[in-house]
C-alpha atoms as a PDB file:
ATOM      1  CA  UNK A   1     -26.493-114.656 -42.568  1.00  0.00           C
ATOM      2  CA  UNK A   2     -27.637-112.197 -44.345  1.00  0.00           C
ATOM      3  CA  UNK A   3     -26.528-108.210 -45.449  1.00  0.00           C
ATOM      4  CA  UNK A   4     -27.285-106.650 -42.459  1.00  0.00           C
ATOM      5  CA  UNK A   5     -29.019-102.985 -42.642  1.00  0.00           C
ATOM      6  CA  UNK A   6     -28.397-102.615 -38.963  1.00  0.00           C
ATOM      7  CA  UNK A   7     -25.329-102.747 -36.856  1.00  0.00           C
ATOM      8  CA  UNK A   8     -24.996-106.679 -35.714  1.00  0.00           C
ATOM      9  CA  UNK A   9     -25.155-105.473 -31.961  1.00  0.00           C
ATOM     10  CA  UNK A  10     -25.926-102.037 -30.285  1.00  0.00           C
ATOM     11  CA  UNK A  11     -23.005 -99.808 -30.015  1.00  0.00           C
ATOM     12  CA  UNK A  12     -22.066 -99.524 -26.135  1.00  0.00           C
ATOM     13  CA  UNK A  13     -21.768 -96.541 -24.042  1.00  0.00           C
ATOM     14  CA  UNK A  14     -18.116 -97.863 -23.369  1.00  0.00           C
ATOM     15  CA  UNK A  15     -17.660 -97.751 -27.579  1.00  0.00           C
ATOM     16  CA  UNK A  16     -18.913 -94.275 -27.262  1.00  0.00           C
ATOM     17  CA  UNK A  17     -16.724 -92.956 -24.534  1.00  0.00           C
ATOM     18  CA  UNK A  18     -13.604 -94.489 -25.933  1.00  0.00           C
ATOM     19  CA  UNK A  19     -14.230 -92.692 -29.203  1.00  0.00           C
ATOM     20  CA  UNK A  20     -14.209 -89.692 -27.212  1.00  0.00           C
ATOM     21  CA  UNK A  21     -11.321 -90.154 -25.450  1.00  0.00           C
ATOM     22  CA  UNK A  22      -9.114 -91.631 -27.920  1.00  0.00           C
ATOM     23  CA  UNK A  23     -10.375 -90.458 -31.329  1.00  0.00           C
ATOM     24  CA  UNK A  24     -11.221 -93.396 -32.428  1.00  0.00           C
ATOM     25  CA  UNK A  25     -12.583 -96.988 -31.515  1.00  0.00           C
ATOM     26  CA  UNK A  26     -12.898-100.607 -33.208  1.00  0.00           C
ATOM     27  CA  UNK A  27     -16.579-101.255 -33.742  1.00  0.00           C
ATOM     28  CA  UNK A  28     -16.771-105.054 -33.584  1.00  0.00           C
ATOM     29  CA  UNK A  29     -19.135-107.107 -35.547  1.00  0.00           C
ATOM     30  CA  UNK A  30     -20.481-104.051 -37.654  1.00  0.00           C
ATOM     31  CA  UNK A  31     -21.387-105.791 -41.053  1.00  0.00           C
ATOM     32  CA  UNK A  32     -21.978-109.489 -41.795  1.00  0.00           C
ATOM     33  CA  UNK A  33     -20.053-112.206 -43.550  1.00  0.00           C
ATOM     34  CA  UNK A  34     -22.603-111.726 -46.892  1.00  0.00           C
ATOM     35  CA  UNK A  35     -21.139-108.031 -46.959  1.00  0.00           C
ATOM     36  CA  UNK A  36     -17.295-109.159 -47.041  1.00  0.00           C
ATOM     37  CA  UNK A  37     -18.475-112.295 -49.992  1.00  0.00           C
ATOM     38  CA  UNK A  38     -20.234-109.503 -51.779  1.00  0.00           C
ATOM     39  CA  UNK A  39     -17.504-106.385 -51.444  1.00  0.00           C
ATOM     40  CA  UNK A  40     -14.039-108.287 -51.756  1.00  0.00           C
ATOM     41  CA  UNK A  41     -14.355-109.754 -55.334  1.00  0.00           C
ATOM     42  CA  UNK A  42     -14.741-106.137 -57.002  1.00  0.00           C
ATOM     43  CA  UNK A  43     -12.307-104.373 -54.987  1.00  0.00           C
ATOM     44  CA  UNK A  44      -9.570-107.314 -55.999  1.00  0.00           C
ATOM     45  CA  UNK A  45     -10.589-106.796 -59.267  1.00  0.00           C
ATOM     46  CA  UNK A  46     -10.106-102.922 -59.112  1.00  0.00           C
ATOM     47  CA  UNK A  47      -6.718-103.167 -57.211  1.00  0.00           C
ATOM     48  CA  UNK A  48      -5.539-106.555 -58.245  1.00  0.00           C
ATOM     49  CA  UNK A  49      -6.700-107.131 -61.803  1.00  0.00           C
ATOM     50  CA  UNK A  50      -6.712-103.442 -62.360  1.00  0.00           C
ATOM     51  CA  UNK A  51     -10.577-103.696 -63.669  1.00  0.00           C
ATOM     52  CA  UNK A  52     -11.583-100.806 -65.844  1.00  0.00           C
ATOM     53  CA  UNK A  53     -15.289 -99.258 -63.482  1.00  0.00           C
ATOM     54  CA  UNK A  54     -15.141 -96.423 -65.431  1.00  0.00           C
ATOM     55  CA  UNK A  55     -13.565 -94.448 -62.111  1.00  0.00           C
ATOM     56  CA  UNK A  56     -12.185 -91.029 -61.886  1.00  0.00           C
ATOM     57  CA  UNK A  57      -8.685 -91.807 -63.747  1.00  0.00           C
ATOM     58  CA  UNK A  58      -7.021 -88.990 -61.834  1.00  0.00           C
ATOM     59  CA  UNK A  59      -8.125 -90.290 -58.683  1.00  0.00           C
ATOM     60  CA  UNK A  60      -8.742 -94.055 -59.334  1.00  0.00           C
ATOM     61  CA  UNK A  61      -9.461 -95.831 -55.423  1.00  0.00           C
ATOM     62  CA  UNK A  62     -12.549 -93.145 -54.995  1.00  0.00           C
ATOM     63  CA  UNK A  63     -16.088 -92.544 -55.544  1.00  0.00           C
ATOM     64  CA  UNK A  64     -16.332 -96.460 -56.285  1.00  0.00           C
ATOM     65  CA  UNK A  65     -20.272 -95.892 -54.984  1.00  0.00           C
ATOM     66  CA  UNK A  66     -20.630 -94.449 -58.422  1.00  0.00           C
ATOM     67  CA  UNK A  67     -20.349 -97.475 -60.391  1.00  0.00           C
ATOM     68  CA  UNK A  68     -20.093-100.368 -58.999  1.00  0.00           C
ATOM     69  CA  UNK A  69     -23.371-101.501 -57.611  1.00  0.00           C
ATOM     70  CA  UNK A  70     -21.499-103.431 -54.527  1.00  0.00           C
ATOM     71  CA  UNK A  71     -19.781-100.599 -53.364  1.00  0.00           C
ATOM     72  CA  UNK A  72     -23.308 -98.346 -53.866  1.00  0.00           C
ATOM     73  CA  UNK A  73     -25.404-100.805 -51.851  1.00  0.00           C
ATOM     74  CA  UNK A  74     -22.569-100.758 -49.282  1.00  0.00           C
ATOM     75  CA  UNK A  75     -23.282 -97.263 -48.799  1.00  0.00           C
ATOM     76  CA  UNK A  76     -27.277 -96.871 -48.984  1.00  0.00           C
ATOM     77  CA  UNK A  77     -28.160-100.433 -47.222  1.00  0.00           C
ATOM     78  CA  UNK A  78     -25.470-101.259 -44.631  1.00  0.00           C
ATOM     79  CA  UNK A  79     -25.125-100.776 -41.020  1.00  0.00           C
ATOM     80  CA  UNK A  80     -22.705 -98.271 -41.622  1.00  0.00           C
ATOM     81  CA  UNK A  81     -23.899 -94.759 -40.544  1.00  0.00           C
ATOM     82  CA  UNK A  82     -25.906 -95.937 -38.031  1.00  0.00           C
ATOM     83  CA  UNK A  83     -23.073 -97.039 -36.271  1.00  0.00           C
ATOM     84  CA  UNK A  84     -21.418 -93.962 -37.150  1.00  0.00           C
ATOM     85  CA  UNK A  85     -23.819 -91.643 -35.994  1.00  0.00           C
ATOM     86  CA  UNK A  86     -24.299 -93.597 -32.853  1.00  0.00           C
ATOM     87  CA  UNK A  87     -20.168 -93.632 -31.525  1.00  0.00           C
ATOM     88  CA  UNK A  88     -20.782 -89.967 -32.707  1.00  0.00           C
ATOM     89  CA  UNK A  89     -24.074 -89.156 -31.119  1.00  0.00           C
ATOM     90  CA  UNK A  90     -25.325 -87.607 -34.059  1.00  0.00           C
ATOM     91  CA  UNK A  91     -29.231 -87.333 -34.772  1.00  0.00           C
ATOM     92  CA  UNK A  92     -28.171 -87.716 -38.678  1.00  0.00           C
ATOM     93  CA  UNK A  93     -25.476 -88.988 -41.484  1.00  0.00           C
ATOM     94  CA  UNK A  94     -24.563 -87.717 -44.812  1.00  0.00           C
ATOM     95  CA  UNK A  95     -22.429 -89.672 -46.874  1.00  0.00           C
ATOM     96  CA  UNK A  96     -19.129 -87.967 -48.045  1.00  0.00           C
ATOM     97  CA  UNK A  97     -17.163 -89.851 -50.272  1.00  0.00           C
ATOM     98  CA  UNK A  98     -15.509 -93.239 -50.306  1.00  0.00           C
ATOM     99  CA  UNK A  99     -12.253 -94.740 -50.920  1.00  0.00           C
ATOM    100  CA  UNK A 100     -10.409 -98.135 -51.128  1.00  0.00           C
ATOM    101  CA  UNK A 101      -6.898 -98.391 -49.615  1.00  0.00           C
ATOM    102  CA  UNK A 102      -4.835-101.780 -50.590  1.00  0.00           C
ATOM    103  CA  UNK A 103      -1.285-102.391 -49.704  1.00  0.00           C
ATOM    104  CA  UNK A 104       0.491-105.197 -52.538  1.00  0.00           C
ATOM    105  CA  UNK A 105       1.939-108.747 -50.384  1.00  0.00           C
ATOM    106  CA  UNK A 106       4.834-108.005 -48.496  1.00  0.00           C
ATOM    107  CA  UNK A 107       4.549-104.101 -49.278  1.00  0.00           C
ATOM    108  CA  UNK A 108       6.894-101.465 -47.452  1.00  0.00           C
ATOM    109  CA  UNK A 109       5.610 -98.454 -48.790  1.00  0.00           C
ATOM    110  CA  UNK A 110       4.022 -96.401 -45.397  1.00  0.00           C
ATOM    111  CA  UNK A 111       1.751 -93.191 -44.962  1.00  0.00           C
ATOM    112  CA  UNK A 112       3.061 -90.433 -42.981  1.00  0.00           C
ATOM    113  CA  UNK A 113       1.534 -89.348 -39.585  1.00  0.00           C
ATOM    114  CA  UNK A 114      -1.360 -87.419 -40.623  1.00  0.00           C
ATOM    115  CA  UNK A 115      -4.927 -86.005 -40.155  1.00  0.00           C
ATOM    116  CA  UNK A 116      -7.302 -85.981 -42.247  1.00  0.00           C
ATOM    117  CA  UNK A 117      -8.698 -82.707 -40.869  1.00  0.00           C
ATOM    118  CA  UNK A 118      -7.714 -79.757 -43.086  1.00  0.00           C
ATOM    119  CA  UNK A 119      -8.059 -81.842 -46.678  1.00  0.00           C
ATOM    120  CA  UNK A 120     -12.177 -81.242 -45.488  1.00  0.00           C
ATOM    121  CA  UNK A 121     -13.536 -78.100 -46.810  1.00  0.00           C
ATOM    122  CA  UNK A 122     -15.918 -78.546 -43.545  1.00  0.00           C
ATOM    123  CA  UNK A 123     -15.988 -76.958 -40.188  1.00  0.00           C
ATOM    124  CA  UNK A 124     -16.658 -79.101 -37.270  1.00  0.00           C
ATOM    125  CA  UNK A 125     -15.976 -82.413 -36.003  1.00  0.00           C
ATOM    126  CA  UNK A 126     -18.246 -85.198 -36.982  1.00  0.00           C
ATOM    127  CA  UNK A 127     -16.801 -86.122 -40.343  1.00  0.00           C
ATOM    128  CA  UNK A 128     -15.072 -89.180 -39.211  1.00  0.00           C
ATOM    129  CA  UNK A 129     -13.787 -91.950 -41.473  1.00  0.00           C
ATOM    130  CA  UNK A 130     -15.070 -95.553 -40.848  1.00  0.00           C
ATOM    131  CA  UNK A 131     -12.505 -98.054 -42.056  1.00  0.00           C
ATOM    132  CA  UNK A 132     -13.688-101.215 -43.194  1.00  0.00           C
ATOM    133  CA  UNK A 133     -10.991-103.990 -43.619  1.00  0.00           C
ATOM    134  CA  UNK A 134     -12.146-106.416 -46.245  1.00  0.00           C
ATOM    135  CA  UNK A 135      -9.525-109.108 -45.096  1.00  0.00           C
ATOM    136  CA  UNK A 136      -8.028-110.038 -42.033  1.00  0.00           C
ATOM    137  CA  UNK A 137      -5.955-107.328 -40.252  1.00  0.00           C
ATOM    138  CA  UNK A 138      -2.938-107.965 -37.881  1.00  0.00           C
ATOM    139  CA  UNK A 139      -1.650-105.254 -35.501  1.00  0.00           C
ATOM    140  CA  UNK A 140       1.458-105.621 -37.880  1.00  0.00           C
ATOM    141  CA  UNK A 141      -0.491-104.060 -40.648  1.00  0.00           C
ATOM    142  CA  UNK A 142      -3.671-102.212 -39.008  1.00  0.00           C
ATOM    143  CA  UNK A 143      -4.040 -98.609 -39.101  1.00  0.00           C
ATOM    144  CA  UNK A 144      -2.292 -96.743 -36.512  1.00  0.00           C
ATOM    145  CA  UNK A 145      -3.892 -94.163 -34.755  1.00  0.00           C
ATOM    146  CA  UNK A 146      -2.513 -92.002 -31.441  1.00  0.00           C
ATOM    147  CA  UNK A 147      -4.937 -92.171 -28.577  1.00  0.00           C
ATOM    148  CA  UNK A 148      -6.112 -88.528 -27.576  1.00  0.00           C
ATOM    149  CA  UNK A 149      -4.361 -86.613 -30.376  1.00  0.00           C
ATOM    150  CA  UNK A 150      -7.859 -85.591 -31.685  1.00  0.00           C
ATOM    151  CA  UNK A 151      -7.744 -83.105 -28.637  1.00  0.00           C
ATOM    152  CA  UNK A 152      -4.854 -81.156 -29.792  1.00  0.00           C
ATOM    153  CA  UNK A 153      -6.244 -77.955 -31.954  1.00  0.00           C
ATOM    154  CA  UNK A 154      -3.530 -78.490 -34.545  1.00  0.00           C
ATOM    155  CA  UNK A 155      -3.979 -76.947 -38.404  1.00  0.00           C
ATOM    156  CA  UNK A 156      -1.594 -78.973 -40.193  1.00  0.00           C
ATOM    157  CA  UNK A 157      -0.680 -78.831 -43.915  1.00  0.00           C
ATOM    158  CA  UNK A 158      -2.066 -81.578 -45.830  1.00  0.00           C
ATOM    159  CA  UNK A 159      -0.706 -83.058 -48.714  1.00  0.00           C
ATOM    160  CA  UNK A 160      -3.584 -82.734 -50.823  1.00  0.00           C
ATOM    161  CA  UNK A 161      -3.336 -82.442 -55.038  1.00  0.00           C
ATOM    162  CA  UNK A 162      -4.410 -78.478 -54.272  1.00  0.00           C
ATOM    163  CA  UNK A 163      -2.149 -78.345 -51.149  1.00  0.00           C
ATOM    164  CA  UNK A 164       0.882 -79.298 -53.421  1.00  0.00           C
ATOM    165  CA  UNK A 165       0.402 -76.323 -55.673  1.00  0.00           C
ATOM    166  CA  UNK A 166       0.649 -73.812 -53.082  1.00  0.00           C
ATOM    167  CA  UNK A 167       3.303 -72.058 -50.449  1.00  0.00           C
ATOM    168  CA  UNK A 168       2.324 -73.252 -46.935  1.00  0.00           C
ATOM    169  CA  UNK A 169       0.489 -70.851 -45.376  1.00  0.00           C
ATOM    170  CA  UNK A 170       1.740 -69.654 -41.784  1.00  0.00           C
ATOM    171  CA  UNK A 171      -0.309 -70.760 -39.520  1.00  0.00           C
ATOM    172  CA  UNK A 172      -0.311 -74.694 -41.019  1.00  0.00           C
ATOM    173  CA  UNK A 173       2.306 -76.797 -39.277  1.00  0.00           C
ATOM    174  CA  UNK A 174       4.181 -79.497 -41.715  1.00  0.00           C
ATOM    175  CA  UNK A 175       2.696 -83.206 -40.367  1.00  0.00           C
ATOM    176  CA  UNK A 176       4.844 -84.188 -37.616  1.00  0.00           C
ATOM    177  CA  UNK A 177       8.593 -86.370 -37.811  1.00  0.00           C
ATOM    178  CA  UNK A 178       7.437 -90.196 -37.015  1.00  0.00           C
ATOM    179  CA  UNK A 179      10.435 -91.065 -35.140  1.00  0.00           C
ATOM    180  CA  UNK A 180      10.005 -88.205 -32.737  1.00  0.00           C
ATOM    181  CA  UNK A 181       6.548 -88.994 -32.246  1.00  0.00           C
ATOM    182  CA  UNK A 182       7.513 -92.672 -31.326  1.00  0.00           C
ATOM    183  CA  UNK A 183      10.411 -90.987 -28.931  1.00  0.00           C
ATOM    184  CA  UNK A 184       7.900 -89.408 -26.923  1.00  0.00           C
ATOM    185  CA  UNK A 185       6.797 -91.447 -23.851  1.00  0.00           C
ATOM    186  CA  UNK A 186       3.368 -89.510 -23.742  1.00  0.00           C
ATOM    187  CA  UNK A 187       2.273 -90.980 -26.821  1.00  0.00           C
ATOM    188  CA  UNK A 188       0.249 -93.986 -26.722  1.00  0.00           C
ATOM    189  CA  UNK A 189      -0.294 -95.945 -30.264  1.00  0.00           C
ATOM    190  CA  UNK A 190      -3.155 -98.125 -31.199  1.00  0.00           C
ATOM    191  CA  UNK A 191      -3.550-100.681 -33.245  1.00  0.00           C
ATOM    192  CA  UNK A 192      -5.713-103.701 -33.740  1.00  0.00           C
ATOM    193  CA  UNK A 193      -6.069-107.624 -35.098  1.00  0.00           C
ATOM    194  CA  UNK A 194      -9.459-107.111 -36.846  1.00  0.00           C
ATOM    195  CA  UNK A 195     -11.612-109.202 -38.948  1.00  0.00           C
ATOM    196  CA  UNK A 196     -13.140-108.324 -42.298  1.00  0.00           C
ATOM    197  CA  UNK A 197     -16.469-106.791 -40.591  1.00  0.00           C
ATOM    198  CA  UNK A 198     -14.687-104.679 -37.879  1.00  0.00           C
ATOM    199  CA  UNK A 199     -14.646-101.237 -38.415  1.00  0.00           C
ATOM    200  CA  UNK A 200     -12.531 -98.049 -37.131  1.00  0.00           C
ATOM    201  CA  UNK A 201     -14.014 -94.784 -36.403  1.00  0.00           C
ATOM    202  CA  UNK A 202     -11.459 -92.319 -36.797  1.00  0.00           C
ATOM    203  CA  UNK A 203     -11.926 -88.739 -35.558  1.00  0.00           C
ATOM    204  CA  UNK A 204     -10.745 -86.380 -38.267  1.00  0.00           C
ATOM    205  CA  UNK A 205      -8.333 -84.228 -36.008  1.00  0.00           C
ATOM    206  CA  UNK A 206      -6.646 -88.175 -34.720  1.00  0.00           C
ATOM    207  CA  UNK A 207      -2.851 -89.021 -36.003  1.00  0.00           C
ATOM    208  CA  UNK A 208      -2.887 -91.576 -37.719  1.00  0.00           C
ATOM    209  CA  UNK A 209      -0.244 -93.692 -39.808  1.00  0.00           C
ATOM    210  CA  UNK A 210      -0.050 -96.685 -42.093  1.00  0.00           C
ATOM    211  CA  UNK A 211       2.794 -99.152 -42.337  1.00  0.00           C
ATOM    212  CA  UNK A 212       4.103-101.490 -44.963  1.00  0.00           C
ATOM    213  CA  UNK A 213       2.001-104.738 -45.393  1.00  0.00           C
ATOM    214  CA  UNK A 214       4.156-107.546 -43.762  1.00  0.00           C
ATOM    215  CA  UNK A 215       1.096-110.149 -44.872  1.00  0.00           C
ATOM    216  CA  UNK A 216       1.670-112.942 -48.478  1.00  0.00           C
ATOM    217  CA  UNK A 217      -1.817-111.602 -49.392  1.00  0.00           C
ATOM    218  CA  UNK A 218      -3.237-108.125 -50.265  1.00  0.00           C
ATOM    219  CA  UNK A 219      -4.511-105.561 -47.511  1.00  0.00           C
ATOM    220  CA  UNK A 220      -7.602-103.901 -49.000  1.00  0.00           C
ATOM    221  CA  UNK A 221      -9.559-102.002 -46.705  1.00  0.00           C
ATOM    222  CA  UNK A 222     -12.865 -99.433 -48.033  1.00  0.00           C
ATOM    223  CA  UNK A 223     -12.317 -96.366 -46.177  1.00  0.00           C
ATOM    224  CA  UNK A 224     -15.821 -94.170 -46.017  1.00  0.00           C
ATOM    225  CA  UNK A 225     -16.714 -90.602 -44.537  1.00  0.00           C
ATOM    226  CA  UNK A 226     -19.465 -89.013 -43.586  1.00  0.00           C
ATOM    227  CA  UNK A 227     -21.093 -85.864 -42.362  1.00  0.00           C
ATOM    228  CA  UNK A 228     -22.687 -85.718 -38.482  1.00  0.00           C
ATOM    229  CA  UNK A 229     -25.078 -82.908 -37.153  1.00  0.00           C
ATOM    230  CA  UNK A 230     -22.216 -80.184 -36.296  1.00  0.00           C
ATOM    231  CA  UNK A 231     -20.581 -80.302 -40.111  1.00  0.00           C
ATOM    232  CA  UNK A 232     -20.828 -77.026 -42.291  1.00  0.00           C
ATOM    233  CA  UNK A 233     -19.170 -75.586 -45.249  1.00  0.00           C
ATOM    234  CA  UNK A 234     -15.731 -74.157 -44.907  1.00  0.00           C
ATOM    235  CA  UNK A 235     -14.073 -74.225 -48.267  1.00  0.00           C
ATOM    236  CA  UNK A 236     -10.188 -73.427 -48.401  1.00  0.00           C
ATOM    237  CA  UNK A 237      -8.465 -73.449 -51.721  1.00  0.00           C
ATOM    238  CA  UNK A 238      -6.114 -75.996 -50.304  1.00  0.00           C
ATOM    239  CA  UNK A 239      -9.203 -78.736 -49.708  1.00  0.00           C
ATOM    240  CA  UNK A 240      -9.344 -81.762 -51.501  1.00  0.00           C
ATOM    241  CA  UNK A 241     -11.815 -81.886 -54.922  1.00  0.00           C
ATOM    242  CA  UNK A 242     -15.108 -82.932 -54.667  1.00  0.00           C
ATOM    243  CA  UNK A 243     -16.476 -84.530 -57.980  1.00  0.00           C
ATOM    244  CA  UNK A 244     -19.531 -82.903 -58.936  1.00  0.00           C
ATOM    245  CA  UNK A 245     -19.016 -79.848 -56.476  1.00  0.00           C
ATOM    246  CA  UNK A 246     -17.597 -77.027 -56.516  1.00  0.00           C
ATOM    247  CA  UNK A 247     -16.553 -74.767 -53.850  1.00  0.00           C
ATOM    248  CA  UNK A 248     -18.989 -71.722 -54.976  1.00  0.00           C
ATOM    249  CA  UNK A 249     -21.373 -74.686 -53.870  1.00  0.00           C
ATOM    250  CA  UNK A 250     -20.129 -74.701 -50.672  1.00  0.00           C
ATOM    251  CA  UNK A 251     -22.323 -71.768 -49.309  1.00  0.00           C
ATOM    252  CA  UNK A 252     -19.955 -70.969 -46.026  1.00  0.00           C
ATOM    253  CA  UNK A 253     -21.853 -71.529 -42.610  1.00  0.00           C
ATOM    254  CA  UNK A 254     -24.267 -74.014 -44.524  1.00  0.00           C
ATOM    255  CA  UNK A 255     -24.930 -77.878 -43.813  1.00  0.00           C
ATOM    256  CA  UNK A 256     -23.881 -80.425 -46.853  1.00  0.00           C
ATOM    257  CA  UNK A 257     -27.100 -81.697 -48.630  1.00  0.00           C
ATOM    258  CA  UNK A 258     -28.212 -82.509 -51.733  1.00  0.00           C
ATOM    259  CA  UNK A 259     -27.468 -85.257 -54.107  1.00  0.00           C
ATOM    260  CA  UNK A 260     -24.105 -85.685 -53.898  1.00  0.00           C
ATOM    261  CA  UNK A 261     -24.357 -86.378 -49.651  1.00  0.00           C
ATOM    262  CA  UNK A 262     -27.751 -88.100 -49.246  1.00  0.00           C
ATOM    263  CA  UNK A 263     -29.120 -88.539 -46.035  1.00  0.00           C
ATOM    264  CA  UNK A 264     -28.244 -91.870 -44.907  1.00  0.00           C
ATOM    265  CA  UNK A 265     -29.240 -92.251 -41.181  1.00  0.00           C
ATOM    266  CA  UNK A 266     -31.334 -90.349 -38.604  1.00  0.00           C
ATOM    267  CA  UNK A 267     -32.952 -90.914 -35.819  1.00  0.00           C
ATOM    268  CA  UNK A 268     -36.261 -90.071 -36.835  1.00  0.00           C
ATOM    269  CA  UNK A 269     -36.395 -93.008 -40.059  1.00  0.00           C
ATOM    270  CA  UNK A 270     -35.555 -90.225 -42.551  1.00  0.00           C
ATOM    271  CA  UNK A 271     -32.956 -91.238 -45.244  1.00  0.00           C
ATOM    272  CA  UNK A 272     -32.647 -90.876 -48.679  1.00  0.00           C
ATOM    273  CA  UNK A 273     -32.204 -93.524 -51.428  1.00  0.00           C
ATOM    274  CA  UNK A 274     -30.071 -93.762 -54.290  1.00  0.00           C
ATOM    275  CA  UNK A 275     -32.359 -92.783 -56.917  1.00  0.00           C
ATOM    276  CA  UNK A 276     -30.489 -88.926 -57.287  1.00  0.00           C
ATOM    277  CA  UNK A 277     -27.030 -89.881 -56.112  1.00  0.00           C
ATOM    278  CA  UNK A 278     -24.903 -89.816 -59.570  1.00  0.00           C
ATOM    279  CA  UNK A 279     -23.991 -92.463 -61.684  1.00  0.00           C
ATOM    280  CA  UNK A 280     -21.045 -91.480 -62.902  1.00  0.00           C
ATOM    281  CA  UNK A 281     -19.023 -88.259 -63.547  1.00  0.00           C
ATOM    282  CA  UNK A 282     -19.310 -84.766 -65.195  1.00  0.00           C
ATOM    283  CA  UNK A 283     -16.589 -85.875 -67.920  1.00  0.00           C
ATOM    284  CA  UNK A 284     -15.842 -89.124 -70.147  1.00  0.00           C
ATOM    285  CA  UNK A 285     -12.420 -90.590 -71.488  1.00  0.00           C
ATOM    286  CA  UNK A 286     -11.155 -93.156 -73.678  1.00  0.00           C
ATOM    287  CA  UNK A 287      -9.342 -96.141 -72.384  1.00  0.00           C
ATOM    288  CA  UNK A 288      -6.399 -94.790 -73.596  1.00  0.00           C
ATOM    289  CA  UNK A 289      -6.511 -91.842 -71.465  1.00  0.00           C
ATOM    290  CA  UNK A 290      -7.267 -94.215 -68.473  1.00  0.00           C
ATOM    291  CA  UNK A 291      -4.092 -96.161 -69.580  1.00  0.00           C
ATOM    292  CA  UNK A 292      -1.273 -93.017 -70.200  1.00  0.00           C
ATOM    293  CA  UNK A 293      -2.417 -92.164 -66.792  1.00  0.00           C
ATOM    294  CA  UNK A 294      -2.346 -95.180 -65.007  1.00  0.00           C
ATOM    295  CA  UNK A 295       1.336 -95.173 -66.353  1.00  0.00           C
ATOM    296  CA  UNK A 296       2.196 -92.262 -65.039  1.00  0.00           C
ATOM    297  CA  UNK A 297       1.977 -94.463 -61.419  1.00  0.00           C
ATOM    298  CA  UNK A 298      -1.089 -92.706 -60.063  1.00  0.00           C
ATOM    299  CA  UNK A 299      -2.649 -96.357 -59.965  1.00  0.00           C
ATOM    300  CA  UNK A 300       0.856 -97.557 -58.199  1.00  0.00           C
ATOM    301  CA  UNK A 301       0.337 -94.720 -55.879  1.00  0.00           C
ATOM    302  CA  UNK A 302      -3.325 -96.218 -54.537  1.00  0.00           C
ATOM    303  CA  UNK A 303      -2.089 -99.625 -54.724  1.00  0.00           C
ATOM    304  CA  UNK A 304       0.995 -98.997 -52.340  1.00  0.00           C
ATOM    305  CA  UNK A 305      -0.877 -97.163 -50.270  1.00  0.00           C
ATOM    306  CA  UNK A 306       0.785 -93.728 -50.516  1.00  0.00           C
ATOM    307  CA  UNK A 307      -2.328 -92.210 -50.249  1.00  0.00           C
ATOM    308  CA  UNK A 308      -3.731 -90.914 -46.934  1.00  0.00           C
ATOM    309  CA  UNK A 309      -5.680 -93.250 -45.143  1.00  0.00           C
END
């Protein structure tokens, strides 16, 4: 079999309608077999082995599309954002950013409850994030999402790097308790057995959790976003950092384009290739650097999965 450029089915109307009623949905068969063989041996080497790819060392599970050529042909030849853009119903996709997530054997470090919502400097709602287990998943140690929480207007404070320098504003609400979420009988929680091909749409405004890792092997999952037809500029100075944009890029009111987000999918054949999209960052460092601040547990912190997924 080979890498696949096109979902390995069509996406179904019933796909489509259970994204929008529960926020997100379990694509099935997205990406072939030769995707997994070819995308698992560099992310165990950057989460595992602790591989130097010459990543961000502040932020070390993201932007891997930058440089390592897997992880960049992941992004520019997969099935990917068509299948995105069609559980969306978006006429185009810009990529966003990616991001590995790996929980160590027998882990019990969790995520909070979160959304993923306010760390966008975006308006609008088709910036989902498609998360691509690159071994086998139990419901034990899937992603947890609520079903229909996407509905529920909600501004809550994320805890991004910015976020954690400032006061919380008013009008952001602190992510909600777990256990009272669990306690109430109108919450229904989702979770899946998936195989290393599956892949989860997640609406940005969904709840969603992530447990310890009850497995004897690693959990790695690649977790990608992208930009859909209604998505434009909203900067806050609580957003997450982009690398290689700043927010007086981020014209208010205006679509994402340019280098950084190339146009991946659309429904009229456009797309653009990977001949513009950086190769790399707009500082350097010596190992050394990469090592005091790997010690400092930032690379524990992506490892144990304390990120949000």
């Amino acid at each position: 079999m080979a890498l696949n450029s096109r979902p390995l089915r069509p996406i179904t109307d019933a796909e489509r309608a259970t994204y929008a009623k529960d926020g997100v949905v379990c694509l099935r068969q997205v990406l072939s077999a030769d995707w997994i063989d070819l995308l698992l041996p560099p992310a165990r080497r950057l989460v595992v082995d602790k591989e130097d790819f010459g990543l961000l060392p502040t932020i070390p599970g993201r932007y891997m599309s930058r440089t390592i050529p897997e992880f960049r042909k992941l992004i520019f030849e997969s099935a990917m954002a068509e299948a995105c853009a069609q559980v969306m119903g978006s006429r185009q996709v810009r990529f966003f950013f990616d991001e590995i997530f790996a929980k160590s054997p027998t882990s019990e470090e969790k995520t909070i409850w979160h959304t993923d919502r306010m760390g966008w400097p975006t308006s609008g709602n088709m910036v989902p994030s498609l998360w691509l287990p690159l071994t086998p998943i139990t419901k034990a140690n899937s992603l947890e999402c609520i079903a229909g929480s996407h509905v529920q207007d909600v501004r809550y404070w994320l805890f991004s790097p910015n976020a954690r320098k400032m006061i919380r504003p008013d009008d952001r609400r602190p992510h909600p308790d777990g256990n009272l979420l669990r306690n109430d009988p109108k919450n229904q929680f989702l979770t899946w057995d998936m195989a290393p091909g599956d892949m989860l749409v997640v609406h940005p405004w969904t709840l969603h959790y992530s447990s310890g890792n009850v497995s004897p092997d690693w959990r790695i999952a690649i977790s990608v976003r992208m930009f859909g037809d209604d998505i434009r500029w909203a900067p806050r100075p609580d957003c997450v950092n982009l690398a290689g944009v700043s927010f007086d890029e981020m014209i208010e009111g205006e679509p994402p384009s340019g280098p950084c987000f190339p146009l991946l999918w659309s429904d009229d054949g456009q797309r653009d290739g990977d001949a513009n999209f950086p190769r790399g960052f707009a500082t350097s460092w010596k190992r050394a650097r990469r090592d005091y601040i790997n010690d400092s547990k930032l690379f524990t912190m992506l490892q144990e999965g304390k990120a949000a997924e």
